[in-house]
Protein backbone atom coordinates (compact mmCIF):
# COMPACT_ATOMS: atom_id res chain seq x y z
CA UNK A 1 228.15 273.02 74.83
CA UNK A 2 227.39 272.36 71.44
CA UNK A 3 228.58 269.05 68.99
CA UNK A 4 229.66 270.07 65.74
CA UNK A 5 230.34 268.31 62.37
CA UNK A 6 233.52 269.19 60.71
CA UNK A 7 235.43 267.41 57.93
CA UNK A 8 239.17 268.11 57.10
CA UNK A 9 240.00 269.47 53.70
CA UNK A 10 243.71 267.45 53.61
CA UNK A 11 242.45 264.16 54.31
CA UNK A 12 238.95 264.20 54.39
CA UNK A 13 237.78 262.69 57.81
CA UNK A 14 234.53 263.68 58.95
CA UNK A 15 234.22 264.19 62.61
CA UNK A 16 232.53 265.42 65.55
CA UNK A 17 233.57 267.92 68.63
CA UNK A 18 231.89 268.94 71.68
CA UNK A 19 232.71 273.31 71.43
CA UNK A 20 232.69 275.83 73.70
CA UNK A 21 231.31 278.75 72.35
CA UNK A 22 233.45 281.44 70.99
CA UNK A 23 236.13 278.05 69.67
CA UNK A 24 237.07 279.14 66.11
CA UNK A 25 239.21 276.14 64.58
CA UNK A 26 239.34 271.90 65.52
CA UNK A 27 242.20 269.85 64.70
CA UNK A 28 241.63 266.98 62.80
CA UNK A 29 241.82 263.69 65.09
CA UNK A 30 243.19 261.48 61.88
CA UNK A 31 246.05 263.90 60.86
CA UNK A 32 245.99 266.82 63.29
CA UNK A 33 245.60 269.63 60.44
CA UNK A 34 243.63 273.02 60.97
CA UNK A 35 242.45 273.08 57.89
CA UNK A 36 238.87 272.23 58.69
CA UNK A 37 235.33 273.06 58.03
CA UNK A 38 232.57 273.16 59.63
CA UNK A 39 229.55 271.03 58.62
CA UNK A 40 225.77 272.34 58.28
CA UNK A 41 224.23 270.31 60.88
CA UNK A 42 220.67 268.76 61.36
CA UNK A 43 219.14 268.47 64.92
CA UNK A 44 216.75 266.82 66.46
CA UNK A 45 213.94 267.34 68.78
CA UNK A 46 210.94 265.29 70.43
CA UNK A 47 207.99 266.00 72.52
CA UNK A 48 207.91 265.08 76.26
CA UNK A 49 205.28 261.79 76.82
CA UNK A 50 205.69 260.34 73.29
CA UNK A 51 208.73 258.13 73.66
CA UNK A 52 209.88 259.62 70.62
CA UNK A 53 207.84 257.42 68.41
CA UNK A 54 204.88 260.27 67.09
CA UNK A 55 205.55 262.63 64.98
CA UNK A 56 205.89 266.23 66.75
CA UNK A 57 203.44 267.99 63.92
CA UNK A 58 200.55 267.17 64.46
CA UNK A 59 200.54 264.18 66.68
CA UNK A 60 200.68 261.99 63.72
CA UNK A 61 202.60 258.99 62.77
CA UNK A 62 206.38 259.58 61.44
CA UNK A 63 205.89 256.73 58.93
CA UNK A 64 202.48 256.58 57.87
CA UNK A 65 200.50 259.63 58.25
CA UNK A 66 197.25 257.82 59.45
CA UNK A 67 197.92 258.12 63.36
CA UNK A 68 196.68 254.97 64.02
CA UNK A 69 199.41 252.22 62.97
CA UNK A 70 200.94 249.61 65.13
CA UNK A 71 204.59 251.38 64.61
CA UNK A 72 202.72 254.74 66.33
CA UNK A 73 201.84 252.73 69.88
């Protein structure tokens, strides 16, 4: 199942849910209203080996660009 973002229009409390597909509407947890919307979401992803700490692209380091920095290894 999927984690979505929401945030409630009446009081504004940004949350998360674990859905099932096909759900349509989440309760707010603050206030309980229906009124909410569902947040564009950003994911994530890593390569297997690199213990998340290279970049994906290219093998190269996230921070630097060089590939050869002490925050790469």
């Amino acid at each position: 199942m999927p984690i979505y973002e929401f945030k409630c229009h009446d009081c504004g409390q940004e949350f998360e849910e674990l859905c099932p597909l096909g759900s349509t509407s989440w309760s707010c947890p603050k206030c309980q209203s229906l009124n909410t919307l569902r947040k564009v979401s950003r994911f994530s992803a890593r390569s297997m080996g690199d213990g998340g700490k290279k970049n994906i692209i290219g093998n190269k380091c996230g921070s630097c660009h060089s590939g050869n920095c002490s925050s790469c290894h």
